[in-house]
C-alpha atoms as a PDB file:
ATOM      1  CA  UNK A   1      72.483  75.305 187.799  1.00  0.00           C
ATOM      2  CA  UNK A   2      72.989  78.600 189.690  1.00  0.00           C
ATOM      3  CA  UNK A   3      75.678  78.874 192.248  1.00  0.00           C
ATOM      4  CA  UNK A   4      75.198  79.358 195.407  1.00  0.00           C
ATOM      5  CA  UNK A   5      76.707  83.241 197.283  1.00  0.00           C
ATOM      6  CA  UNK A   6      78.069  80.971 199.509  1.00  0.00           C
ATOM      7  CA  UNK A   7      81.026  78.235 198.829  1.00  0.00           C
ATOM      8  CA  UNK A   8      82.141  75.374 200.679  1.00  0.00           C
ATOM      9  CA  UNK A   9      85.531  75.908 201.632  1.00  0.00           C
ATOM     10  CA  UNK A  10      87.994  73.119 201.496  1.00  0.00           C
ATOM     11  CA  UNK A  11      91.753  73.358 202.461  1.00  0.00           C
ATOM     12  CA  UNK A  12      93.874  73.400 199.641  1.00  0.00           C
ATOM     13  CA  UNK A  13      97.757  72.732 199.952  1.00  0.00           C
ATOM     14  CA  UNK A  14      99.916  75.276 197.459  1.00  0.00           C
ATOM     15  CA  UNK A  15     101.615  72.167 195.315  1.00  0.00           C
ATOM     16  CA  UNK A  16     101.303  68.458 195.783  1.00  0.00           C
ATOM     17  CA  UNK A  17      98.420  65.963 196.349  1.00  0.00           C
ATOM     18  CA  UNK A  18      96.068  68.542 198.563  1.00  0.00           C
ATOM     19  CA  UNK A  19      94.655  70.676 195.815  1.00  0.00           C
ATOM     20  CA  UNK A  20      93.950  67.364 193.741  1.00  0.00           C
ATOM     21  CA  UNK A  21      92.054  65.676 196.782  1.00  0.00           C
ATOM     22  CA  UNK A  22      90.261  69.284 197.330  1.00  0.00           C
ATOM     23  CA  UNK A  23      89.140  69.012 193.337  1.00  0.00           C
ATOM     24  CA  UNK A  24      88.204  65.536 193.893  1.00  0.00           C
ATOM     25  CA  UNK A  25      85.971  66.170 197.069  1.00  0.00           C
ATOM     26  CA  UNK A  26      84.416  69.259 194.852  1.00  0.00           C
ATOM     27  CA  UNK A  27      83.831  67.296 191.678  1.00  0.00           C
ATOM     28  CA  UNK A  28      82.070  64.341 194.007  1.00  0.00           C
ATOM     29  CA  UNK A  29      79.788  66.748 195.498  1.00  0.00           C
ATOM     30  CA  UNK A  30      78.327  67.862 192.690  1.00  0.00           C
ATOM     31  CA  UNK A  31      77.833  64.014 191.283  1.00  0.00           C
ATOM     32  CA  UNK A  32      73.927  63.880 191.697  1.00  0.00           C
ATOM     33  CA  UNK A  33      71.049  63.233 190.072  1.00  0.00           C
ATOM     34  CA  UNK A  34      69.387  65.949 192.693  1.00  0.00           C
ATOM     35  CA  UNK A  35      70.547  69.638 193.438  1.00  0.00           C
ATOM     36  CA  UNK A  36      73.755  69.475 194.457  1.00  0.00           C
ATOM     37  CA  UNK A  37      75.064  70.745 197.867  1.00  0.00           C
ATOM     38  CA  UNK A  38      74.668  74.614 198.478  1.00  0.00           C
ATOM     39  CA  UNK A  39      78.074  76.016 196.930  1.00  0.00           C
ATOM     40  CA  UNK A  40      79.493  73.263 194.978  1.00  0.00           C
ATOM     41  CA  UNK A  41      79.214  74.683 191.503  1.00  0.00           C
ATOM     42  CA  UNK A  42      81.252  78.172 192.723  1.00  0.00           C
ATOM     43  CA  UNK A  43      83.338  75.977 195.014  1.00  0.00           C
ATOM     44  CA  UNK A  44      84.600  74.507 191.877  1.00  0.00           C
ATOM     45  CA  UNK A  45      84.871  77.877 190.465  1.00  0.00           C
ATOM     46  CA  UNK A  46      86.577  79.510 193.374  1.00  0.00           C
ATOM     47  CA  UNK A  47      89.036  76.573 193.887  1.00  0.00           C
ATOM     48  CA  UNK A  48      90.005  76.557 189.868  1.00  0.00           C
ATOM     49  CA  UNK A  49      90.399  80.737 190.364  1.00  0.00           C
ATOM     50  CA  UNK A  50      92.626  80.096 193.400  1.00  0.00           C
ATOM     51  CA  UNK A  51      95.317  77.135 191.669  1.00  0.00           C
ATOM     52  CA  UNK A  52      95.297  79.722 188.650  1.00  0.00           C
ATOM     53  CA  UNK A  53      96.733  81.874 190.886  1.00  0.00           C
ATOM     54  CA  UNK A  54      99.335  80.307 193.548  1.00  0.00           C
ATOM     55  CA  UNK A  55     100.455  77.014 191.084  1.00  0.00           C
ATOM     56  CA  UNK A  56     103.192  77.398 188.925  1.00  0.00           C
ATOM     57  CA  UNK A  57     102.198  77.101 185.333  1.00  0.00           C
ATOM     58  CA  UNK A  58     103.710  73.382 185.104  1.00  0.00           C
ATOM     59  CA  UNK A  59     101.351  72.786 188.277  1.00  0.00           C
ATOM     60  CA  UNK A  60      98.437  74.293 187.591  1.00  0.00           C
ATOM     61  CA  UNK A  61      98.668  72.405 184.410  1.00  0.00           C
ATOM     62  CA  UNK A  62      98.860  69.486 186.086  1.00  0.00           C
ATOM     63  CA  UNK A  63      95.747  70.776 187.885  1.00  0.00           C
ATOM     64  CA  UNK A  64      94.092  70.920 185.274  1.00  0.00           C
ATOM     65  CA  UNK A  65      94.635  67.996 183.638  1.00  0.00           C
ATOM     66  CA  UNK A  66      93.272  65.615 186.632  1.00  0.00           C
ATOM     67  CA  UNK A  67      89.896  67.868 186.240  1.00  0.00           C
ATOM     68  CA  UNK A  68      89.816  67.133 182.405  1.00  0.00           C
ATOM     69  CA  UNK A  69      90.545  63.754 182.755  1.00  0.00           C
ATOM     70  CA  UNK A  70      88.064  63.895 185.386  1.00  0.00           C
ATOM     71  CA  UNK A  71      85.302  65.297 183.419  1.00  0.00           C
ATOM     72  CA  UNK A  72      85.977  63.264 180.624  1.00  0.00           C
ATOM     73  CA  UNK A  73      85.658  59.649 182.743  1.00  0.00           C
ATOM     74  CA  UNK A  74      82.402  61.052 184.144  1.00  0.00           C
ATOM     75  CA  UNK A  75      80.882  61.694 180.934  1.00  0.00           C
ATOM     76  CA  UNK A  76      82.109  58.486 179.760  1.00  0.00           C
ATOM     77  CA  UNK A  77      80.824  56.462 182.133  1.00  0.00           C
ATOM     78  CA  UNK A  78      76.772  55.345 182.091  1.00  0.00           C
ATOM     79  CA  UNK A  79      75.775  56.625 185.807  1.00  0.00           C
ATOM     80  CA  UNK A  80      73.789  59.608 185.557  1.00  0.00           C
ATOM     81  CA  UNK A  81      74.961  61.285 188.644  1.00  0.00           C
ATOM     82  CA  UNK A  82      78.563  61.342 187.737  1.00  0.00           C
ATOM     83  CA  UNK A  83      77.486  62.135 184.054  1.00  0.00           C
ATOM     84  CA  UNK A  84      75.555  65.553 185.680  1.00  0.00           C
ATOM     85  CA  UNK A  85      78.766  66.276 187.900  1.00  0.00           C
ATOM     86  CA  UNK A  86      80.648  66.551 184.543  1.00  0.00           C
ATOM     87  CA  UNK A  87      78.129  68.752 182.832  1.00  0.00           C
ATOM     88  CA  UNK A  88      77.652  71.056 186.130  1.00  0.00           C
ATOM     89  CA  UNK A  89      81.633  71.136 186.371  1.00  0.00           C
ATOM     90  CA  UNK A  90      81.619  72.399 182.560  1.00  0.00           C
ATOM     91  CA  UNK A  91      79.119  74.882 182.858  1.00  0.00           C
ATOM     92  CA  UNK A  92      80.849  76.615 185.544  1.00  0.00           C
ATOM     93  CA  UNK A  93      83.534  76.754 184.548  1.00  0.00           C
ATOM     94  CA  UNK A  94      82.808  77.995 180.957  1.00  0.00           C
ATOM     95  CA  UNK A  95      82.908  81.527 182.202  1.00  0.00           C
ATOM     96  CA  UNK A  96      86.448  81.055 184.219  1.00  0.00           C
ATOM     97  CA  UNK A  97      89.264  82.905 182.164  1.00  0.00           C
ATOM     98  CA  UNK A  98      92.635  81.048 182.472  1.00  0.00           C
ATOM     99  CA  UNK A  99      95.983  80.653 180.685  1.00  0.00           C
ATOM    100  CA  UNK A 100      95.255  78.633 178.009  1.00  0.00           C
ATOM    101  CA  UNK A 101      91.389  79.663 177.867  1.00  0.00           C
ATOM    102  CA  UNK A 102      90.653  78.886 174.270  1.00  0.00           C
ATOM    103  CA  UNK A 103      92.033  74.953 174.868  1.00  0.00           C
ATOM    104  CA  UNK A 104      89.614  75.163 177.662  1.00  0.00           C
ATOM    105  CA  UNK A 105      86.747  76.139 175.334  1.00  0.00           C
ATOM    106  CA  UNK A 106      87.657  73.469 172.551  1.00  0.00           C
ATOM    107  CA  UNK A 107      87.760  71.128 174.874  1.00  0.00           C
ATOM    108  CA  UNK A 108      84.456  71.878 176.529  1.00  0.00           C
ATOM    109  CA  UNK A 109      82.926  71.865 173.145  1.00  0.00           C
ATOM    110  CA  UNK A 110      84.105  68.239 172.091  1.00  0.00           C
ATOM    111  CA  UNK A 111      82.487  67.357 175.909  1.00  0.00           C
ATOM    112  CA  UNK A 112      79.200  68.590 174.681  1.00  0.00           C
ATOM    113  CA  UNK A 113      79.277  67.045 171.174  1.00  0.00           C
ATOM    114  CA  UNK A 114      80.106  63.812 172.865  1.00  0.00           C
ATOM    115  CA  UNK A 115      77.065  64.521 175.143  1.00  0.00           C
ATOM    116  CA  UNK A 116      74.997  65.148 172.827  1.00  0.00           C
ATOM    117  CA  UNK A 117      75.763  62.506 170.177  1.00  0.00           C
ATOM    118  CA  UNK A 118      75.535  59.118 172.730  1.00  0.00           C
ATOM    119  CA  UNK A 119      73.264  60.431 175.767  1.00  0.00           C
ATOM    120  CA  UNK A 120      70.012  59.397 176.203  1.00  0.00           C
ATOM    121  CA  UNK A 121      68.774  60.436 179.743  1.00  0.00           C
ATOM    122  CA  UNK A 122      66.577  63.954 179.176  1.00  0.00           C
ATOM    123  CA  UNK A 123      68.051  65.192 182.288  1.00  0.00           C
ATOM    124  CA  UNK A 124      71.426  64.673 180.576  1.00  0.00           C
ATOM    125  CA  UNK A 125      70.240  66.812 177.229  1.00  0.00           C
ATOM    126  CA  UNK A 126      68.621  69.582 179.378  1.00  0.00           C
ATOM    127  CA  UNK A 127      71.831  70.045 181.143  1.00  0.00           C
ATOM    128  CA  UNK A 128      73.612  69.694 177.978  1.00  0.00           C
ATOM    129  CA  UNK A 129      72.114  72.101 176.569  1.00  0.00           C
ATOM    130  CA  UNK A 130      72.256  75.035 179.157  1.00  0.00           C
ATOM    131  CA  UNK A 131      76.343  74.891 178.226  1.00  0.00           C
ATOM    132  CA  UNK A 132      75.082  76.577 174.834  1.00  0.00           C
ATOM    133  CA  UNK A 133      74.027  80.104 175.650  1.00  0.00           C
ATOM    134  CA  UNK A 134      77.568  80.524 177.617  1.00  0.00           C
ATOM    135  CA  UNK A 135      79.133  79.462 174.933  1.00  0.00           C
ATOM    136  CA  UNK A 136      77.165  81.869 172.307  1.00  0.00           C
ATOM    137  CA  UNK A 137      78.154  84.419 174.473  1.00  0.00           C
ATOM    138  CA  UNK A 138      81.796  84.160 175.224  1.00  0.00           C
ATOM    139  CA  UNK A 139      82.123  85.281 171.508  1.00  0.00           C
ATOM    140  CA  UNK A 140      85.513  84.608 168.913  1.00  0.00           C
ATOM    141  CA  UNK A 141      85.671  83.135 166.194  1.00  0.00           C
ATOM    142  CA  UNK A 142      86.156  79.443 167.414  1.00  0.00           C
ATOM    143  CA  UNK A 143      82.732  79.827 169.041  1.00  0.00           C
ATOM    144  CA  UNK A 144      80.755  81.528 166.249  1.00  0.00           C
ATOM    145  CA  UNK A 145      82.162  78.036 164.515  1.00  0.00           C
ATOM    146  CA  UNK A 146      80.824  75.510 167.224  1.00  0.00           C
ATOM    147  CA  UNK A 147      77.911  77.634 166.960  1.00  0.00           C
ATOM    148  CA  UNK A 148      77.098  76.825 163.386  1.00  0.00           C
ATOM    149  CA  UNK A 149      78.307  73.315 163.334  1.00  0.00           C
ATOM    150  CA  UNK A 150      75.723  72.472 166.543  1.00  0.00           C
ATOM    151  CA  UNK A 151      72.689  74.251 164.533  1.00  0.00           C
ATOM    152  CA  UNK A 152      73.834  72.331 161.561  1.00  0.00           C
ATOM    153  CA  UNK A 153      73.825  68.969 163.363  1.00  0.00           C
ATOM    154  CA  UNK A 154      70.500  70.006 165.155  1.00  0.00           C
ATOM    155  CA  UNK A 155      68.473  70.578 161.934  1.00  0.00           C
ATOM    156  CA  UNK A 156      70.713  67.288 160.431  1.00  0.00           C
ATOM    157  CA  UNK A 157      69.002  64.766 163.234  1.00  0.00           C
ATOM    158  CA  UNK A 158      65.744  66.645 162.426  1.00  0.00           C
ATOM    159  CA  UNK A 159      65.546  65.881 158.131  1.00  0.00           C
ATOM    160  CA  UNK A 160      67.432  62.161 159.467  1.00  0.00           C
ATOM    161  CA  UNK A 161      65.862  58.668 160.694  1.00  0.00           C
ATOM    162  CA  UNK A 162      63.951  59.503 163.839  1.00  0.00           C
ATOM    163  CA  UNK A 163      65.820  58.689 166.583  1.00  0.00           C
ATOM    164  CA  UNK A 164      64.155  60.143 169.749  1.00  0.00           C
ATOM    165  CA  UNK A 165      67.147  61.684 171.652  1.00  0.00           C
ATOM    166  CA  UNK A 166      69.123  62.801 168.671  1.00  0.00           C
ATOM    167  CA  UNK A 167      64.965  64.495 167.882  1.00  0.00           C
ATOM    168  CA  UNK A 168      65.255  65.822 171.914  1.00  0.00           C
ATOM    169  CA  UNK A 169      69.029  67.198 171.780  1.00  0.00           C
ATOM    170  CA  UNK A 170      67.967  68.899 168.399  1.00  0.00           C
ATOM    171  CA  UNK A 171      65.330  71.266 169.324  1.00  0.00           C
ATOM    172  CA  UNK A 172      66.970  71.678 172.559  1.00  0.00           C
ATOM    173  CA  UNK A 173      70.205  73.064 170.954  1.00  0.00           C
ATOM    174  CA  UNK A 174      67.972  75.244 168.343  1.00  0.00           C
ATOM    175  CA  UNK A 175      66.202  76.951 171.172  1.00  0.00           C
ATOM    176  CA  UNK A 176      69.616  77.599 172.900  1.00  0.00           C
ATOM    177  CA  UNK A 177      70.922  78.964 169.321  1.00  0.00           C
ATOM    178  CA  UNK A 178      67.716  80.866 168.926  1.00  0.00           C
ATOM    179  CA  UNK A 179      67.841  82.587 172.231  1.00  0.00           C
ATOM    180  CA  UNK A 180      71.623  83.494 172.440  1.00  0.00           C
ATOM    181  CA  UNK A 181      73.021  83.497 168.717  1.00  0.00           C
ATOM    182  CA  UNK A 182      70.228  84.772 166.941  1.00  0.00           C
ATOM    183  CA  UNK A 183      72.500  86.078 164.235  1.00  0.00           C
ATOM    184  CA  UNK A 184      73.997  82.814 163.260  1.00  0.00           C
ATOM    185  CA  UNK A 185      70.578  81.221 163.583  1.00  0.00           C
ATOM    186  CA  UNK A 186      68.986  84.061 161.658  1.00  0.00           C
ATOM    187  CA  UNK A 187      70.599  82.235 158.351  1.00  0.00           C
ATOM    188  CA  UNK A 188      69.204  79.120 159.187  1.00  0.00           C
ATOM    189  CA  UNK A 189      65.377  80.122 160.015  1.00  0.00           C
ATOM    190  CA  UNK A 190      64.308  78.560 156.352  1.00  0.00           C
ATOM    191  CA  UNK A 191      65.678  75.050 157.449  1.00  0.00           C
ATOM    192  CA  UNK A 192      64.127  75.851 160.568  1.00  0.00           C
ATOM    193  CA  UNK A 193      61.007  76.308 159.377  1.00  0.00           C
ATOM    194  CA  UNK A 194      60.757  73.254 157.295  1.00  0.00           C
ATOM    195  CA  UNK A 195      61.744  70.695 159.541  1.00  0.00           C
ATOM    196  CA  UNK A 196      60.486  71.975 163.106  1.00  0.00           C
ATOM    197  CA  UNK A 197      57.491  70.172 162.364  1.00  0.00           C
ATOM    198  CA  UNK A 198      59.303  66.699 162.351  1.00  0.00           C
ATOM    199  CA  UNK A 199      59.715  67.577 165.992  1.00  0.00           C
ATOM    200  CA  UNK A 200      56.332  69.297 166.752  1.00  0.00           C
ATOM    201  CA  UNK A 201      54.524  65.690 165.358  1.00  0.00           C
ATOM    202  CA  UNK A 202      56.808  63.820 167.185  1.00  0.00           C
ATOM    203  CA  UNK A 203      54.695  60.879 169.075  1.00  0.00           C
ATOM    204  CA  UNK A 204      57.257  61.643 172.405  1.00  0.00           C
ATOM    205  CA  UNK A 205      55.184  64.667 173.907  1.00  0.00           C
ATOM    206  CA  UNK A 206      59.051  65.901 175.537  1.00  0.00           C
ATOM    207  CA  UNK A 207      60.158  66.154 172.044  1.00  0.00           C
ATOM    208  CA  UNK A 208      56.739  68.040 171.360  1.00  0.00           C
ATOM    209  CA  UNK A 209      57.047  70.359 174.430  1.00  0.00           C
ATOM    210  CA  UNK A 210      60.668  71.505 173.640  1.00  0.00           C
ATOM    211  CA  UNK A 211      60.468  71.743 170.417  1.00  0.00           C
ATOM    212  CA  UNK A 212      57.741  74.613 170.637  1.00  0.00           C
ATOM    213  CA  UNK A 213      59.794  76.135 172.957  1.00  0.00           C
ATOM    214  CA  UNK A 214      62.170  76.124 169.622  1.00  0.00           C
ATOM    215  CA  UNK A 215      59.545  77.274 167.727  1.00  0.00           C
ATOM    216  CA  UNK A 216      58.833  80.538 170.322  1.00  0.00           C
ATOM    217  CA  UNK A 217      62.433  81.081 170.268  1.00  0.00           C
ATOM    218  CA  UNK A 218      62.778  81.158 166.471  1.00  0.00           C
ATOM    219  CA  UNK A 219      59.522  83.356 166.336  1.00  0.00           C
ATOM    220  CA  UNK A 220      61.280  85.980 168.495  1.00  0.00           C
ATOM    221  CA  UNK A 221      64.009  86.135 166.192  1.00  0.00           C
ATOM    222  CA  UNK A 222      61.580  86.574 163.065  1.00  0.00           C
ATOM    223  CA  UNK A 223      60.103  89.644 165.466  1.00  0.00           C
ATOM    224  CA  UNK A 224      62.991  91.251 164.982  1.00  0.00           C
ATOM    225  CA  UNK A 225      62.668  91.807 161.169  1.00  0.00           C
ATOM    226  CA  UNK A 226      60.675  93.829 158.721  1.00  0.00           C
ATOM    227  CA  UNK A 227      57.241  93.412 158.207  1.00  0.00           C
ATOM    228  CA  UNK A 228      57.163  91.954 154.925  1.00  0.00           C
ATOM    229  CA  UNK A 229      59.523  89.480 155.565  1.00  0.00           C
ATOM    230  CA  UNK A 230      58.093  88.756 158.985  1.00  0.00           C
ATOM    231  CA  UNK A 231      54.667  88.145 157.555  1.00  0.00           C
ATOM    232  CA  UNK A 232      55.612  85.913 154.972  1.00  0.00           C
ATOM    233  CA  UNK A 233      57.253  83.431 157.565  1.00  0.00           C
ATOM    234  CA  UNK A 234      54.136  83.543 159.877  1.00  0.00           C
ATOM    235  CA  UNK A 235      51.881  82.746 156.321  1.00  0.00           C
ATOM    236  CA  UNK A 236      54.436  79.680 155.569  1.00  0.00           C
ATOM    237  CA  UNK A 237      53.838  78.746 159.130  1.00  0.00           C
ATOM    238  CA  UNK A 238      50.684  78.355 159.409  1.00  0.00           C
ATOM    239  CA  UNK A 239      50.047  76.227 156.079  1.00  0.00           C
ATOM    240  CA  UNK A 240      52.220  74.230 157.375  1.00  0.00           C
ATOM    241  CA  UNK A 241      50.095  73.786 160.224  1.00  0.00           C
ATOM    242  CA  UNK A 242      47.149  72.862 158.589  1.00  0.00           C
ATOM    243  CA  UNK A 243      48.994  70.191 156.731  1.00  0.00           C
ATOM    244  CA  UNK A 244      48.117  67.371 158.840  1.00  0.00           C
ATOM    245  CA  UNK A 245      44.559  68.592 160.533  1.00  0.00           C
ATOM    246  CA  UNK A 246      42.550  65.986 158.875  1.00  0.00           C
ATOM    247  CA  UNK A 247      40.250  63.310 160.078  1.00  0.00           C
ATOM    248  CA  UNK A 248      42.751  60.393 160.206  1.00  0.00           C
ATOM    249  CA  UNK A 249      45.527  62.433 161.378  1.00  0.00           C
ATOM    250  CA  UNK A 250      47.442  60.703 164.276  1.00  0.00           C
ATOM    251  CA  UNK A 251      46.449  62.432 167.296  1.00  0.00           C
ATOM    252  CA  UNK A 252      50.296  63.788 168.557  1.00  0.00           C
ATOM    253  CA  UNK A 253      50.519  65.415 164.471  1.00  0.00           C
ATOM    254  CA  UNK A 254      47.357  67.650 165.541  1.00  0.00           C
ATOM    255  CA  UNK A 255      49.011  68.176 169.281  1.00  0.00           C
ATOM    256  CA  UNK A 256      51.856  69.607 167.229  1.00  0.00           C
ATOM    257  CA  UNK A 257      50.221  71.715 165.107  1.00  0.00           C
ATOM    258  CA  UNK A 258      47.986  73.058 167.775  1.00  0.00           C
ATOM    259  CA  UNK A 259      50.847  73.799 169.408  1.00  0.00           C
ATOM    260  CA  UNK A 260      52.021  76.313 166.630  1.00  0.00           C
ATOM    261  CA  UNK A 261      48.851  77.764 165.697  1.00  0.00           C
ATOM    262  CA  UNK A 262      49.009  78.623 169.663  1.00  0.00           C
ATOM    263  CA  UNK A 263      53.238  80.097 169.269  1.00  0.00           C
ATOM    264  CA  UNK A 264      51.477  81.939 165.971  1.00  0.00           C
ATOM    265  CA  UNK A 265      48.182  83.622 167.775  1.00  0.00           C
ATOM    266  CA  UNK A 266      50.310  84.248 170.615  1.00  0.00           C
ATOM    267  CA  UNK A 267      52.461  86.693 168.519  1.00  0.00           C
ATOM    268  CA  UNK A 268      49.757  87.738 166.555  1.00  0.00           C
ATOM    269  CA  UNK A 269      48.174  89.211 169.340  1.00  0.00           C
ATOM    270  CA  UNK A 270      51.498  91.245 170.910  1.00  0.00           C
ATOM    271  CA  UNK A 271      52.058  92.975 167.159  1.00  0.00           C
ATOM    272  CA  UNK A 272      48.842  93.804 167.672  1.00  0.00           C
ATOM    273  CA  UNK A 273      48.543  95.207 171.238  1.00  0.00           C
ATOM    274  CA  UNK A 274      51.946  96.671 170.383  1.00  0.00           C
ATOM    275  CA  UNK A 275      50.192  99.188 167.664  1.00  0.00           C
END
């Protein structure tokens, strides 16, 4: 979802009906299941930047509320495309400071529960899910919060009744956590640990494939801790993986676990080249 250095430039009129047709045009361009045309993200970007600065507050409010409302009828519709727009519109504009910034933020993080909770579509999830290391980072209390409640929902669907995209948003949205707010995660590695493997033996191999990039994720955060305490994880780990290697295991359970022994000799081997 990188932006383009270069932006398509559309005229915008100071007040009035122009800079909603501009947003419009913008927004449509960027409804598509493909790449969307070269600029279109920081079009959006630059065009938000530039009504934040020549509207009038009760204008650019305005503004702003015809790209919410917006937003919100793409993700509520069931057409991919305009359900990507949406996402692509949120994620760049995550990073955008305006007036009332921290609305901006709440209301970006009900977009993403919403996203998460009822979409299906993988493409959907992914793109949900890249929202979640800009949000770690823009720090404040408000976000530290979303943080926790979207780990605690993650590893929720994970101990619940399998339901395959809830299973595929979850260890999407712990890998994010992992990555970019290893310090909330950090409290949360035990849960981690005991129900990654729901995910790991899941018979979907997407669900399998993301969740051990969860599992690499989480494993970088143990890194980061003393030995003992490292060591013990790694010991839990690995009888956990030997749990279902038997003769009439179902063939995805031993993918799974394969795939962790693999995460688990993988950082076995950089401690040791790192002595």
């Amino acid at each position: 979802m990188g932006s383009s250095t270069q932006a398509i430039r559309y005229p915008v009129a100071t007040t009035g009906a122009g800079n909603i047709d501009a947003l419009n045009r913008v927004l449509a361009d960027l409804c598509t299941r493909s790449n969307p045309k070269d600029g279109a993200a920081l079009t959006l970007r630059l065009l938000v930047e530039e009504e934040a600065r020549d509207l009038s507050g009760e204008d650019f409010a305005h503004f702003m509320d015809h790209l919410y409302d917006r937003i919100t009828t793409f993700l509520n519709c069931n057409e991919v495309p305009e359900n990507m727009g949406a996402l692509r519109a949120i994620y760049e504009l995550m990073d955008v400071t305006i007036s009332e910034n921290a609305s901006k933020v709440a209301k970006f993080s009900n977009y993403m529960r919403a996203a998460f909770e009822t979409k299906r579509d993988p493409k959907i999830l992914v793109l949900s899910s890249k929202f979640l290391d800009h949000l770690a980072r823009s720090g404040g209390a408000m976000t530290a919060d979303e943080v926790e409640r979207q780990v605690k929902v993650a590893l929720e669907w994970l101990r619940g009744e399998r339901i395959e995209y809830h299973h595929f948003a979850a260890v999407l949205i712990l890998k994010e956590m992992a990555e970019n707010a290893s310090t909330v995660f950090n409290v949360h590695v035990s849960e981690f640990v005991d129900v990654i493997w729901v995910a790991l033996r899941d018979p979907m191999l997407a669900v399998q494939g993301k969740d051990d990039e969860a599992l690499r994720a989480c494993l970088c955060v143990i890194k980061k801790r003393e030995t003992r305490w490292r060591v013990q994880w790694y010991y839990r780990m690995f009888d956990a993986t030997q749990d279902v290697l038997g003769r009439n295991a179902p063939v995805y359970s031993i993918h799974g676990s394969l795939l962790a022994v693999g995460e688990l000799l993988r950082f076995h081997l950089q401690e040791v080249e790192a002595l």
